[in-house]
PDB file of N, CA and C in Angstrom:
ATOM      1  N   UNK A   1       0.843  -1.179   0.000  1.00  0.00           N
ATOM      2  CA  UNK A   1       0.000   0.000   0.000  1.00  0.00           C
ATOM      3  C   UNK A   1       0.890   1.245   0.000  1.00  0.00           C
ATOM      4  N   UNK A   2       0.827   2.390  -0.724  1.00  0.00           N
ATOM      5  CA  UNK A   2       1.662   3.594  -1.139  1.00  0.00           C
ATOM      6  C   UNK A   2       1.258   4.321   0.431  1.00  0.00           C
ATOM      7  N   UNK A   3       2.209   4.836   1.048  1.00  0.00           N
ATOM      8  CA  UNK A   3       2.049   5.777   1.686  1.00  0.00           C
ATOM      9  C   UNK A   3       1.264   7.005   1.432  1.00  0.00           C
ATOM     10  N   UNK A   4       0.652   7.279   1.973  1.00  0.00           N
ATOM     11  CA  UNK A   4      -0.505   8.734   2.235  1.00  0.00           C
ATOM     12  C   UNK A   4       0.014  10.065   3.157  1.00  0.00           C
ATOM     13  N   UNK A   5       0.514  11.217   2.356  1.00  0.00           N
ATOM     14  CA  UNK A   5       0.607  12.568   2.866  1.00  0.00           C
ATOM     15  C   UNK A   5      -0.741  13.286   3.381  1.00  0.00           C
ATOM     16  N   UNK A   6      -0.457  13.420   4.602  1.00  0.00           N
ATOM     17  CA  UNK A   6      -1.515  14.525   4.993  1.00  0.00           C
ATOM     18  C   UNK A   6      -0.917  15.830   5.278  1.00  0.00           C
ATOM     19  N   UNK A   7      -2.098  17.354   4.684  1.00  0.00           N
ATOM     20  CA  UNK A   7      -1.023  18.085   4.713  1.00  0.00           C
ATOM     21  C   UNK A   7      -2.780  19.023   5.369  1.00  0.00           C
ATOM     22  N   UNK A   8      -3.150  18.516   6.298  1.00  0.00           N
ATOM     23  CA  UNK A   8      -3.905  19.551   7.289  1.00  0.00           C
ATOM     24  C   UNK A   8      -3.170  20.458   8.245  1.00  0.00           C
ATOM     25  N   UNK A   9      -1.687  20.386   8.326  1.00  0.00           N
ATOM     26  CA  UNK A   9      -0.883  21.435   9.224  1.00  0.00           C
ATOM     27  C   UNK A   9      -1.213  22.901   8.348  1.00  0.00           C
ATOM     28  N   UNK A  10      -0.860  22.413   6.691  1.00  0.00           N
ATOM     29  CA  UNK A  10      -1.040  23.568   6.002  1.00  0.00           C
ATOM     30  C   UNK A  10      -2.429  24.828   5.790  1.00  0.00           C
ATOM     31  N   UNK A  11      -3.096  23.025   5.973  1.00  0.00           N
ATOM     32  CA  UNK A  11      -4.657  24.057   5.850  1.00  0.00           C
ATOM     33  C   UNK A  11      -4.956  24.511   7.002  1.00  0.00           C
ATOM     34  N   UNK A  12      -4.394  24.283   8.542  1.00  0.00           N
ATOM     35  CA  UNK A  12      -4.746  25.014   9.342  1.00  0.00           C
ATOM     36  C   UNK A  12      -3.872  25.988   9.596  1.00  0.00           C
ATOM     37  N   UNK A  13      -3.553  26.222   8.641  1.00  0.00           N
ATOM     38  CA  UNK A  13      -2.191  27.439   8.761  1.00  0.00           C
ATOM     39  C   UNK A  13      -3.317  28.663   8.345  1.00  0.00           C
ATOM     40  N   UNK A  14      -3.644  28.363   7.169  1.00  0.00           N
ATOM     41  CA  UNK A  14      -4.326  28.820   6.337  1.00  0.00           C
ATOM     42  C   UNK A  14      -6.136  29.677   6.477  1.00  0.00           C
ATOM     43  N   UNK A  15      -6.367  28.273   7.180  1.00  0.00           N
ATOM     44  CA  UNK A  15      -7.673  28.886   7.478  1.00  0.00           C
ATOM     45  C   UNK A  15      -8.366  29.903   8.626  1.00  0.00           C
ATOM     46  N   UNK A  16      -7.712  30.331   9.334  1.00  0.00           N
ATOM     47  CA  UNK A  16      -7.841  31.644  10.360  1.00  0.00           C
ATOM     48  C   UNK A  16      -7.781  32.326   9.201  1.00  0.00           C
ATOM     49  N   UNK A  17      -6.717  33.043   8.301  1.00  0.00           N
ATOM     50  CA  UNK A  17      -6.327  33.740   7.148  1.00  0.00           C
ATOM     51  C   UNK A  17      -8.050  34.174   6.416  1.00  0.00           C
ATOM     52  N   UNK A  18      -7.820  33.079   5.965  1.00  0.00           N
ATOM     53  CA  UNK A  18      -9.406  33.086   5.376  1.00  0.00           C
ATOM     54  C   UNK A  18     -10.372  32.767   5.415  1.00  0.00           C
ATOM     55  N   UNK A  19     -10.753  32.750   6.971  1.00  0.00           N
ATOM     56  CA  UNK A  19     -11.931  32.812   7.715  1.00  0.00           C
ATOM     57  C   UNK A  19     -12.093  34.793   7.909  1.00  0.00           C
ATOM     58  N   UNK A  20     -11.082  35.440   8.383  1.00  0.00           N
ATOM     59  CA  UNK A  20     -11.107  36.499   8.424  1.00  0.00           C
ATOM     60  C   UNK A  20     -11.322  37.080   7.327  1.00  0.00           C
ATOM     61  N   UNK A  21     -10.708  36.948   6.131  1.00  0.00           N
ATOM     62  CA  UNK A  21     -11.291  37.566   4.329  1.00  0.00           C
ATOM     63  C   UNK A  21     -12.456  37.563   4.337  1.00  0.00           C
ATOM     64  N   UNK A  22     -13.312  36.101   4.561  1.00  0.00           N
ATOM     65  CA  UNK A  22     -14.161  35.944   3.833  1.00  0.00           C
ATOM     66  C   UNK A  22     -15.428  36.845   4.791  1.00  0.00           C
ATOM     67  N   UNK A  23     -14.545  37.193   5.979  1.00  0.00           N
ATOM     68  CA  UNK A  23     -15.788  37.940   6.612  1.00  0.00           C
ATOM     69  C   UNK A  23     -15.941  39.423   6.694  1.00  0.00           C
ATOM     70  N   UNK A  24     -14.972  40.023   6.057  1.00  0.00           N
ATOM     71  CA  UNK A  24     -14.740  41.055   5.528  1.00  0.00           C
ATOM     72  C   UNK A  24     -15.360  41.005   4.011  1.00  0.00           C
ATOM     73  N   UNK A  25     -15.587  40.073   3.451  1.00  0.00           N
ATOM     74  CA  UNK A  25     -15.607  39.957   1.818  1.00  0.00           C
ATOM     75  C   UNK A  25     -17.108  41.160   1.430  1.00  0.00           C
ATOM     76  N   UNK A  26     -17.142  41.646   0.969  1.00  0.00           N
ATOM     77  CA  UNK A  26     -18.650  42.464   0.438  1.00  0.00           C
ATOM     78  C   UNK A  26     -19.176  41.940  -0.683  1.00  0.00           C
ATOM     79  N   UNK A  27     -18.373  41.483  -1.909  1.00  0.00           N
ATOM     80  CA  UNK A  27     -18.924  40.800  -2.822  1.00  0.00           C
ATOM     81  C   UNK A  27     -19.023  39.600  -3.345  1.00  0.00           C
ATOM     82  N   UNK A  28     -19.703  38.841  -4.408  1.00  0.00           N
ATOM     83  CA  UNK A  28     -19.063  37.372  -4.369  1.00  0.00           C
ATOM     84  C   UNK A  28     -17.563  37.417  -5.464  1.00  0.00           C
ATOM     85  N   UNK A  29     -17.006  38.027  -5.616  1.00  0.00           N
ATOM     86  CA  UNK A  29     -15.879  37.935  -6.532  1.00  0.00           C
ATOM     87  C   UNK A  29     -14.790  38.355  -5.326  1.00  0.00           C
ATOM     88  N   UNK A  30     -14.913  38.919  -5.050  1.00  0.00           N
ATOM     89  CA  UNK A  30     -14.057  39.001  -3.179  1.00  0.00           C
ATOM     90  C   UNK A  30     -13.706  37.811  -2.996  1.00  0.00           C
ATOM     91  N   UNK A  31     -14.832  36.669  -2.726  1.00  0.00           N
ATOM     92  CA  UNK A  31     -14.774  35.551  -2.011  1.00  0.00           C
ATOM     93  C   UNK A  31     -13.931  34.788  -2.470  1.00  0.00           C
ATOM     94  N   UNK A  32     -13.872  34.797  -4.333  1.00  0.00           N
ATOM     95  CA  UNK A  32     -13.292  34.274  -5.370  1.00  0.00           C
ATOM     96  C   UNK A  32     -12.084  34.361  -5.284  1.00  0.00           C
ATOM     97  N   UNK A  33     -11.239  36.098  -5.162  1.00  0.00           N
ATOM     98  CA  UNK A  33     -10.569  36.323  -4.729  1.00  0.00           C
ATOM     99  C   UNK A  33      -9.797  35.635  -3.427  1.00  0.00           C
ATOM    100  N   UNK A  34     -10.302  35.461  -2.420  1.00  0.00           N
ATOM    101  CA  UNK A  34      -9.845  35.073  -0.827  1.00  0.00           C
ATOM    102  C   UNK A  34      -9.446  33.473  -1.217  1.00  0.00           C
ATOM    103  N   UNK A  35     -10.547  33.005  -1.954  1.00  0.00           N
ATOM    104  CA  UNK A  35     -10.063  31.822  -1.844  1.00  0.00           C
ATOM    105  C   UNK A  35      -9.199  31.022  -2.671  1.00  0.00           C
ATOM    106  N   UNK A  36      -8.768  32.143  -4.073  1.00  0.00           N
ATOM    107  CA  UNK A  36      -7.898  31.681  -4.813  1.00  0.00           C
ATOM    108  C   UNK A  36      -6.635  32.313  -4.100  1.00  0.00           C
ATOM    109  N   UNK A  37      -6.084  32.924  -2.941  1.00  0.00           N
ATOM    110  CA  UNK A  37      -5.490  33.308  -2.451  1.00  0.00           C
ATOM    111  C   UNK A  37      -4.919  32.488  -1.345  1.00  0.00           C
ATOM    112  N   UNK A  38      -5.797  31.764  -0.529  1.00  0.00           N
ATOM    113  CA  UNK A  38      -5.420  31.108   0.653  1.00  0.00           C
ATOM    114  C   UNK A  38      -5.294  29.972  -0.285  1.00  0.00           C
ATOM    115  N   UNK A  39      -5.884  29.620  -1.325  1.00  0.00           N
ATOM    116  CA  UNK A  39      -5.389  27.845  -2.226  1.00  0.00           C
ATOM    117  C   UNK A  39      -3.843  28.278  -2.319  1.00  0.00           C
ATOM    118  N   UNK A  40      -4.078  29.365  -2.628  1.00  0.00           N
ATOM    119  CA  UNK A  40      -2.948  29.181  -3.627  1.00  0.00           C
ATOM    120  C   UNK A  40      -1.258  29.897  -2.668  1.00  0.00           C
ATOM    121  N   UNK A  41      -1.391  30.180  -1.419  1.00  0.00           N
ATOM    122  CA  UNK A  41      -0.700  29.863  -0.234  1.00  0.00           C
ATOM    123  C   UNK A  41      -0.285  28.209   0.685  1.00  0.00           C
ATOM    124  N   UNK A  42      -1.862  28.063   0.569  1.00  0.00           N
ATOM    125  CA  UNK A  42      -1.772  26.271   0.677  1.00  0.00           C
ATOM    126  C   UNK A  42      -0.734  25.189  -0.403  1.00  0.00           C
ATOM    127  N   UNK A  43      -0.963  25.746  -1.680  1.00  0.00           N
ATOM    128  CA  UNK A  43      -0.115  25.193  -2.679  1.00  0.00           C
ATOM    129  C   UNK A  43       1.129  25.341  -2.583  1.00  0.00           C
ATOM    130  N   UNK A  44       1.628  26.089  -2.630  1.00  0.00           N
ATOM    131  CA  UNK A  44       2.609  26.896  -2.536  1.00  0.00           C
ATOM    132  C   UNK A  44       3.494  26.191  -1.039  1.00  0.00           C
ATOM    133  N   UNK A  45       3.083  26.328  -0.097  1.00  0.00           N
ATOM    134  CA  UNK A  45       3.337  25.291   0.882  1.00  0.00           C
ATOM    135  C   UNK A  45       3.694  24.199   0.746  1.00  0.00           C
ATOM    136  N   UNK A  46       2.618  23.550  -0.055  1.00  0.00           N
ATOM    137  CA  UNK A  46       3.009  21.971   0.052  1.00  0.00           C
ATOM    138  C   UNK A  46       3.778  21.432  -1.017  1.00  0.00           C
ATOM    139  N   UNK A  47       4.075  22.211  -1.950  1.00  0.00           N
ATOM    140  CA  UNK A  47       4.331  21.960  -3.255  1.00  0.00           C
ATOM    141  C   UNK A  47       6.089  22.931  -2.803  1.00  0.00           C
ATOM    142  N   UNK A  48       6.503  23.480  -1.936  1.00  0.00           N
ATOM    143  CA  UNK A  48       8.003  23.892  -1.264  1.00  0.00           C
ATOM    144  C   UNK A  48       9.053  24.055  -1.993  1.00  0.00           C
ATOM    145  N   UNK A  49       8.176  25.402  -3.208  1.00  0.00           N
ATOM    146  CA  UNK A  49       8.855  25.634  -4.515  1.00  0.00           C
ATOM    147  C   UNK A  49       9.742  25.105  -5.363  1.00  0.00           C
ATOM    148  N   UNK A  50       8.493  24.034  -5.516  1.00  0.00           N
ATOM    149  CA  UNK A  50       9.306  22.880  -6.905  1.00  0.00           C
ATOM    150  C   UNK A  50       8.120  23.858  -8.180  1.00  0.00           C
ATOM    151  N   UNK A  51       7.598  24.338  -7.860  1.00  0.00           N
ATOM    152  CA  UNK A  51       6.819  24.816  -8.755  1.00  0.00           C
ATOM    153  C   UNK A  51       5.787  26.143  -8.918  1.00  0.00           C
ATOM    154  N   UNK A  52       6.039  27.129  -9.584  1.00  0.00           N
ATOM    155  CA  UNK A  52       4.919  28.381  -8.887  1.00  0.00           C
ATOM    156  C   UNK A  52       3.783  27.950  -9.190  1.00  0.00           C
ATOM    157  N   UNK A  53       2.552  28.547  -8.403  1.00  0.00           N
ATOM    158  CA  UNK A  53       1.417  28.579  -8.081  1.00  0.00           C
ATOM    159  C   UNK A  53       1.084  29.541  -8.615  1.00  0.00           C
ATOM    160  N   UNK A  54      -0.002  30.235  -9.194  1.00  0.00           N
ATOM    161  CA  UNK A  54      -0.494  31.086  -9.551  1.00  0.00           C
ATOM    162  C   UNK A  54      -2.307  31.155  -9.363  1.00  0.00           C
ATOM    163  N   UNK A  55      -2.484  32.731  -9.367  1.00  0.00           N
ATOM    164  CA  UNK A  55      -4.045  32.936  -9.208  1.00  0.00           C
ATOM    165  C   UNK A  55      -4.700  32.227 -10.279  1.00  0.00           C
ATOM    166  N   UNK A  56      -4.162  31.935 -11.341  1.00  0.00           N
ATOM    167  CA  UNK A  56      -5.115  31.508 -12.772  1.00  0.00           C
ATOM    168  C   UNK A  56      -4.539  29.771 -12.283  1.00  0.00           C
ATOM    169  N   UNK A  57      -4.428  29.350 -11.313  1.00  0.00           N
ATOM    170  CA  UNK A  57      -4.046  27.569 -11.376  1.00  0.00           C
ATOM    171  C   UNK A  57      -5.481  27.507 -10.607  1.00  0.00           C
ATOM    172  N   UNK A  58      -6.002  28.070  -9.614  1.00  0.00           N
ATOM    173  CA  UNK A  58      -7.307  27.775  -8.780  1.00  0.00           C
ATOM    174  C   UNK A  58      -8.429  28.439  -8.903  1.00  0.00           C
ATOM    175  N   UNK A  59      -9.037  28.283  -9.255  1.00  0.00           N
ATOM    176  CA  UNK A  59     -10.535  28.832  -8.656  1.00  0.00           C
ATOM    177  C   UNK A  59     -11.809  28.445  -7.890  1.00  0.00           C
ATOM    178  N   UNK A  60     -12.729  29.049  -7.655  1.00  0.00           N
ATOM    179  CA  UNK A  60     -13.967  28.584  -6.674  1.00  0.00           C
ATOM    180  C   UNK A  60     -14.932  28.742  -7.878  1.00  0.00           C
ATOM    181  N   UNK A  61     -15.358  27.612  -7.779  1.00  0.00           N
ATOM    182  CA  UNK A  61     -16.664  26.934  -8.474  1.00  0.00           C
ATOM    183  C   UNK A  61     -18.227  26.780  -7.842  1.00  0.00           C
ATOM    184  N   UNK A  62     -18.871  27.499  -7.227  1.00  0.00           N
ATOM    185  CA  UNK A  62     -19.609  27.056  -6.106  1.00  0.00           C
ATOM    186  C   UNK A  62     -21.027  26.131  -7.114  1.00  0.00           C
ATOM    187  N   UNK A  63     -21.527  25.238  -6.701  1.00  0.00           N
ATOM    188  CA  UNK A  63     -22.439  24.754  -6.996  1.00  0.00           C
ATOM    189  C   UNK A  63     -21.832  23.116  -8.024  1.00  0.00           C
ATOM    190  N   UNK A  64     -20.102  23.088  -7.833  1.00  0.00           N
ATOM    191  CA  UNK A  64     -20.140  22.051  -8.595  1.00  0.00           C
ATOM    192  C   UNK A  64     -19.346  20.959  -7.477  1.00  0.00           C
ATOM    193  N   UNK A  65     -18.795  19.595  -7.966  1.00  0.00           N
ATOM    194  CA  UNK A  65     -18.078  18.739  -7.392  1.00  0.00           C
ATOM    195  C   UNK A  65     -16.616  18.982  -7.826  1.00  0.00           C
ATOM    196  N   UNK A  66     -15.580  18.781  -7.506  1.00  0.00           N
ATOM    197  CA  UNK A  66     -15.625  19.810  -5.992  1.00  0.00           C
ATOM    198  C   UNK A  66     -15.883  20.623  -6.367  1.00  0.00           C
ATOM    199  N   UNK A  67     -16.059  21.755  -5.481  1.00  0.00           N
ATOM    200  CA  UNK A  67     -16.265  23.251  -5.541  1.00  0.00           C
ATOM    201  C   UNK A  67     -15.057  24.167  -5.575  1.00  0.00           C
ATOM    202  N   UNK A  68     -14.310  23.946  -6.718  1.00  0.00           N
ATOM    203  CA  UNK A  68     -12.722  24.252  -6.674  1.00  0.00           C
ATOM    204  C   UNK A  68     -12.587  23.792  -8.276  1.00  0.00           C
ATOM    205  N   UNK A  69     -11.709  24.506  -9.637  1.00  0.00           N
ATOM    206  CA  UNK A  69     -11.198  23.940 -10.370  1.00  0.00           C
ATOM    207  C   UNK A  69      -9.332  24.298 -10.814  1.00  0.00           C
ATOM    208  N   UNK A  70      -9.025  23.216 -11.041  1.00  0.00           N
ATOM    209  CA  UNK A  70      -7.199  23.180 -11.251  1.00  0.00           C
ATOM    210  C   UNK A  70      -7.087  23.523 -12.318  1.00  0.00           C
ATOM    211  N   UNK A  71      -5.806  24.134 -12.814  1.00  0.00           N
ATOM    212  CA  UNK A  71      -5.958  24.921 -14.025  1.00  0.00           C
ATOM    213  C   UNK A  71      -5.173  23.710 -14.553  1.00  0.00           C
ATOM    214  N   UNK A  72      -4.919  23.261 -16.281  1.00  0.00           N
ATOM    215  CA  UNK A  72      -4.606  22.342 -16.730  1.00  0.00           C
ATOM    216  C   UNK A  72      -2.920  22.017 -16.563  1.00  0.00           C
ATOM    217  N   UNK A  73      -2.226  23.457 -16.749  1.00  0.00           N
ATOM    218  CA  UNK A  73      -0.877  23.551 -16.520  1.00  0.00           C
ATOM    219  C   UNK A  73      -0.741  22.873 -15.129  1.00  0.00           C
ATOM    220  N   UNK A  74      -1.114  23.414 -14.148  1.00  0.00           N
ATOM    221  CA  UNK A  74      -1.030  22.752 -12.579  1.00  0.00           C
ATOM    222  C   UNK A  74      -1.463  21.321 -12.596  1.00  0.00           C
ATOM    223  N   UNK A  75      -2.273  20.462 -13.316  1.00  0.00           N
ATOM    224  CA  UNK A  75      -2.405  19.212 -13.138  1.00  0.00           C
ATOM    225  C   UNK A  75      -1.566  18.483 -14.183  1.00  0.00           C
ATOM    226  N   UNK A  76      -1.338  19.091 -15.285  1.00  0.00           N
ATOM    227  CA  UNK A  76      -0.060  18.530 -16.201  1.00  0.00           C
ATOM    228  C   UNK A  76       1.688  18.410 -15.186  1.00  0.00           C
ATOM    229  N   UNK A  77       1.320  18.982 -14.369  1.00  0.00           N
ATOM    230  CA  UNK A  77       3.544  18.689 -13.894  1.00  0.00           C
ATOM    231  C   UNK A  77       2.889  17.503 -13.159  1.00  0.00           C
ATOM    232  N   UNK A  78       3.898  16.836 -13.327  1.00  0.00           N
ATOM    233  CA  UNK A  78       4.782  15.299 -12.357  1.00  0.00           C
ATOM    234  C   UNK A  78       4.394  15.353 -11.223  1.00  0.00           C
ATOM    235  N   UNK A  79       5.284  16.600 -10.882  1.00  0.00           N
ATOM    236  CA  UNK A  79       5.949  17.156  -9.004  1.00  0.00           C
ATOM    237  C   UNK A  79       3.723  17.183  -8.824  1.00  0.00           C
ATOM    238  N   UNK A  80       3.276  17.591  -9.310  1.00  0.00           N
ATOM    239  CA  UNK A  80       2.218  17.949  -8.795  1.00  0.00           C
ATOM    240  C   UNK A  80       0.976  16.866  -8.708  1.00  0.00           C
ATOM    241  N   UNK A  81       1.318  15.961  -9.831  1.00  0.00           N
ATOM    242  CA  UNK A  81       0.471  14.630  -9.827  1.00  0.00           C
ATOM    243  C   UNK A  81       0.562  13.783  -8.944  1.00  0.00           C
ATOM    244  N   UNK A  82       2.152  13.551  -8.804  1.00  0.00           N
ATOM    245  CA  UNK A  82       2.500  13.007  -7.176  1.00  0.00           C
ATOM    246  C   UNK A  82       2.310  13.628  -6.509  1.00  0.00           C
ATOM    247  N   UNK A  83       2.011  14.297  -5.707  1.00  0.00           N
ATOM    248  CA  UNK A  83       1.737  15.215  -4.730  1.00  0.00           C
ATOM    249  C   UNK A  83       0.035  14.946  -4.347  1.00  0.00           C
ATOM    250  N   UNK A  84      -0.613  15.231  -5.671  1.00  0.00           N
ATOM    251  CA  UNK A  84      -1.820  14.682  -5.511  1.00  0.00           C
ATOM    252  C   UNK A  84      -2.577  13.425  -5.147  1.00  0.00           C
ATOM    253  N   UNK A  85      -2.172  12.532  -5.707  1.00  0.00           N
ATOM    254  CA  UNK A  85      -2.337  11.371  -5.747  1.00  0.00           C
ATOM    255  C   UNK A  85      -1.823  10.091  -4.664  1.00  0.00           C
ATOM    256  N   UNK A  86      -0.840  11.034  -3.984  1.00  0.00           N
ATOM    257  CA  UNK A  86      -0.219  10.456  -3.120  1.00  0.00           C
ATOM    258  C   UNK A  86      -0.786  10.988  -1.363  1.00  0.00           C
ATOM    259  N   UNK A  87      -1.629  12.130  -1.630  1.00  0.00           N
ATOM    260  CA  UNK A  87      -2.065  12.529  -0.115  1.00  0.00           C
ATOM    261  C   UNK A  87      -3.341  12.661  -0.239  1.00  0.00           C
ATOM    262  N   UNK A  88      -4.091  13.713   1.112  1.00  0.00           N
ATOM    263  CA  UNK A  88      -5.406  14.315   1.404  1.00  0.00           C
ATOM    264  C   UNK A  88      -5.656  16.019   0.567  1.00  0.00           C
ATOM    265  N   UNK A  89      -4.760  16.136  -0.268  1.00  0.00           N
ATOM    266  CA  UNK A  89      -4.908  17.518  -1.001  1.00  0.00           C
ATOM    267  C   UNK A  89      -6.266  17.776  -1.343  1.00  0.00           C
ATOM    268  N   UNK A  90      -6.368  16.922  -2.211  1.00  0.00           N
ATOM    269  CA  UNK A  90      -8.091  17.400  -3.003  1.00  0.00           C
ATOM    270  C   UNK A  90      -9.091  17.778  -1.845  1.00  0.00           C
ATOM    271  N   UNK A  91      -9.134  16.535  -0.854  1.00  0.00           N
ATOM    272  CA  UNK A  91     -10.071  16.697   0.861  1.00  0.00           C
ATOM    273  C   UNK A  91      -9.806  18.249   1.402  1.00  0.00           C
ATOM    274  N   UNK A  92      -7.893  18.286   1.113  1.00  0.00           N
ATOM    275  CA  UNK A  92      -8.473  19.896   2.181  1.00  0.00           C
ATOM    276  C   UNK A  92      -8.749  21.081   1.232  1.00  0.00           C
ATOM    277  N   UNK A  93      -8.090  20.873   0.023  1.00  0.00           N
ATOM    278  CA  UNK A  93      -9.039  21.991  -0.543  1.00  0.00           C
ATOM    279  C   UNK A  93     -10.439  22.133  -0.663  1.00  0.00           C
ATOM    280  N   UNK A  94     -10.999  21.355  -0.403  1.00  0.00           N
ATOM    281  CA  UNK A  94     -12.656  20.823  -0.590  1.00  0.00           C
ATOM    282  C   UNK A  94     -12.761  21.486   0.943  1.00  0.00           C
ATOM    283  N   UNK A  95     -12.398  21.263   1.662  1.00  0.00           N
ATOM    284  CA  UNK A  95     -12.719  21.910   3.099  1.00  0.00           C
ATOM    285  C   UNK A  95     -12.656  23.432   3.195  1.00  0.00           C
ATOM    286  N   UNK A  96     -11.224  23.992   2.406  1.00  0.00           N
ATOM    287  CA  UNK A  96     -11.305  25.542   2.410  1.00  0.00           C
ATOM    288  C   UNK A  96     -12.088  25.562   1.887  1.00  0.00           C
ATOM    289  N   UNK A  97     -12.915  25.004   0.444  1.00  0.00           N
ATOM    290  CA  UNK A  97     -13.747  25.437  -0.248  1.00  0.00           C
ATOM    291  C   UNK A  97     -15.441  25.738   0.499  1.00  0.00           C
ATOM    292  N   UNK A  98     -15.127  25.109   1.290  1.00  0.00           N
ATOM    293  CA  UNK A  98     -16.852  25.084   2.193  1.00  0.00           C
ATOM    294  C   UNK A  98     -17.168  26.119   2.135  1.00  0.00           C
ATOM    295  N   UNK A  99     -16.614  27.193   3.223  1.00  0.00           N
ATOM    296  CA  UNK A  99     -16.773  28.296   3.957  1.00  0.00           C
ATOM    297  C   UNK A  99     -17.139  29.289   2.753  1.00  0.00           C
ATOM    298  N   UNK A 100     -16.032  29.593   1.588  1.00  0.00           N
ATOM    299  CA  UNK A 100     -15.980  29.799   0.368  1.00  0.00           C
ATOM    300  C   UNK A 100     -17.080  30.271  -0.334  1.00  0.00           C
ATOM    301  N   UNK A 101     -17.838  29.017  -0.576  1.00  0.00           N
ATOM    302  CA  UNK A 101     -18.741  28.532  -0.821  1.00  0.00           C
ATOM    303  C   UNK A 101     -20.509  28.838  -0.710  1.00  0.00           C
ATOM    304  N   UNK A 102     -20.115  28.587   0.495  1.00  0.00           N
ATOM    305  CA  UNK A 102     -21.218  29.314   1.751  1.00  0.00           C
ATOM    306  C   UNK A 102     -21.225  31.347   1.917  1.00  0.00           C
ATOM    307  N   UNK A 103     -20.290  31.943   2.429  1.00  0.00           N
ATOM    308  CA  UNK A 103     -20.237  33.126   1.965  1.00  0.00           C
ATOM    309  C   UNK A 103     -20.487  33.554   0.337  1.00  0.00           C
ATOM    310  N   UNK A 104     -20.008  32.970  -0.572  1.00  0.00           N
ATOM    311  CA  UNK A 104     -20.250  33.398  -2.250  1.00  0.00           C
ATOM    312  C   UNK A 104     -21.904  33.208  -2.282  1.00  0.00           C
ATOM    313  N   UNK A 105     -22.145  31.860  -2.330  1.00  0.00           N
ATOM    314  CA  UNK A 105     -24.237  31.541  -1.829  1.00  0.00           C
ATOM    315  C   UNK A 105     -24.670  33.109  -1.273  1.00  0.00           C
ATOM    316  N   UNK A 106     -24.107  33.537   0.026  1.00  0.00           N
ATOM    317  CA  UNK A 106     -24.986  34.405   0.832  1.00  0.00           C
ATOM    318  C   UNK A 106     -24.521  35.420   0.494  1.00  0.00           C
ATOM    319  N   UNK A 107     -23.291  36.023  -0.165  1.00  0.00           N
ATOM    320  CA  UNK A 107     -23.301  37.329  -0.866  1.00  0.00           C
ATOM    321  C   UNK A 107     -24.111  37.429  -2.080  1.00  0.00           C
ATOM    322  N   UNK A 108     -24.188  35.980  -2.756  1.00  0.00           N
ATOM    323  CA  UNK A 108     -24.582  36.337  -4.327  1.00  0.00           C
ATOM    324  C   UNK A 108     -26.194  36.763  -4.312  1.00  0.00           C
ATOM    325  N   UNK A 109     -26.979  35.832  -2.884  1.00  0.00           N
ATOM    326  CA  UNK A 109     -28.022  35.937  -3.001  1.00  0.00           C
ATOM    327  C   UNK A 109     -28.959  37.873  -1.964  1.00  0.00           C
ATOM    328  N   UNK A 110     -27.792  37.838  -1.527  1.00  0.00           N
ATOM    329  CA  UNK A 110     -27.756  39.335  -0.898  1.00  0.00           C
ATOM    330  C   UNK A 110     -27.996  40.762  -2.114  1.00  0.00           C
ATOM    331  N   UNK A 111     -27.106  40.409  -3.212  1.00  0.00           N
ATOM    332  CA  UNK A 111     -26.454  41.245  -3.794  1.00  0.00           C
ATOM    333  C   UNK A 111     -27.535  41.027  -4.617  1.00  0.00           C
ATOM    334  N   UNK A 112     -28.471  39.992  -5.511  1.00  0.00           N
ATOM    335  CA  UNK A 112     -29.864  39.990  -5.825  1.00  0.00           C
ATOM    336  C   UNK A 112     -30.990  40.899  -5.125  1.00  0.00           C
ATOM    337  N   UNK A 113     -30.767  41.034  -4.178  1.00  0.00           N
ATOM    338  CA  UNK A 113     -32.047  41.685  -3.363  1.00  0.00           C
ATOM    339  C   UNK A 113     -31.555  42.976  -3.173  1.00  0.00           C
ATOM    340  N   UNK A 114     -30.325  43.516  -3.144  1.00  0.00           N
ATOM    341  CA  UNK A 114     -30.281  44.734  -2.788  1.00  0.00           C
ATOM    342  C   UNK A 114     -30.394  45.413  -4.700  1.00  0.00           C
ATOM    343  N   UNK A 115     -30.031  44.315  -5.428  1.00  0.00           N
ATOM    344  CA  UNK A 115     -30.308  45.172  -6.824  1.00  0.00           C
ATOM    345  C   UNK A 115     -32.010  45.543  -7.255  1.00  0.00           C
ATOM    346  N   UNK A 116     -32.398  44.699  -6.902  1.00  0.00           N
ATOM    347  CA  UNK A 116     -33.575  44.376  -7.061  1.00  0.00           C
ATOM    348  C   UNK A 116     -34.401  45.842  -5.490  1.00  0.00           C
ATOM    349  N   UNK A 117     -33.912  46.266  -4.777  1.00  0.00           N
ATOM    350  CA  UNK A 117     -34.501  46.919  -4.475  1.00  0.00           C
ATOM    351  C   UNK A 117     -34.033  48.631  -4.953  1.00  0.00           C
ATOM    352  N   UNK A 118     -32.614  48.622  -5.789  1.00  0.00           N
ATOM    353  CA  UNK A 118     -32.229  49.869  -6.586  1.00  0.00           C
ATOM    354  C   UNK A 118     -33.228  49.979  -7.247  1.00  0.00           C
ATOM    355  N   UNK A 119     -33.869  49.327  -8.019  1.00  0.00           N
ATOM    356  CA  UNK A 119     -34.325  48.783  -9.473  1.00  0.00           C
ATOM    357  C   UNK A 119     -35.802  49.435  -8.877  1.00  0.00           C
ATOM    358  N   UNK A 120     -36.417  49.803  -7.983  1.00  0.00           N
ATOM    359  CA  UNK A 120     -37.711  49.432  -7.498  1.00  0.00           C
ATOM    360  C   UNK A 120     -37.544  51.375  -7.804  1.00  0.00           C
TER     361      UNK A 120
END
């Protein structure tokens, strides 16, 4: 059986960080923002510059499985397939993604009602 990396030290590095963004966030592209920010700190971490990370490798997807997509360059390297495949990565990004998730839902559906009462 292949050994299994867990790298929840990172995501709890991480998530105070962007628990605080996302509660500051005002819009849902904010959120988008925060959380392609703390991924991509998380990455960056675990990945212990064999490779840059960038804002265009992550984004927040809300409403799909996961709620997170990898940009093709980032799932094309080696260093990064092993990395994947070999730990709990996908799990904790799926976990930052919750919160994410949940704030983008309750801004997007906020930001409906306050247009909708300009509009009136």
């Amino acid at each position: 059986m292949a050994t299994m990396h867990s790298y929840t030290k990172y995501e709890n590095r991480v998530v105070p960080g962007l628990r605080q963004n996302l509660n500051k966030s005002e819009s849902p592209e904010d959120v988008r923002n925060f959380f392609a920010h703390a991924a991509r700190e998380l990455l960056d971490s675990v990945m212990e510059g064999v490779t840059q990370i960038g804002y265009e490798d992550i984004a927040l997807l809300p409403g799909s499985d996961p709620p997170y997509v990898l940009s093709d360059r980032l799932t094309g390297l080696e260093a990064f397939k092993s990395v994947w495949n070999s730990s709990d990565l996908a799990q904790v990004l799926a976990r930052i993604a919750e919160p994410a998730v949940r704030r983008y839902k309750y801004l997007q559906k906020n930001l409906e009602r306050t247009e909708a009462k300009i509009r009136m």
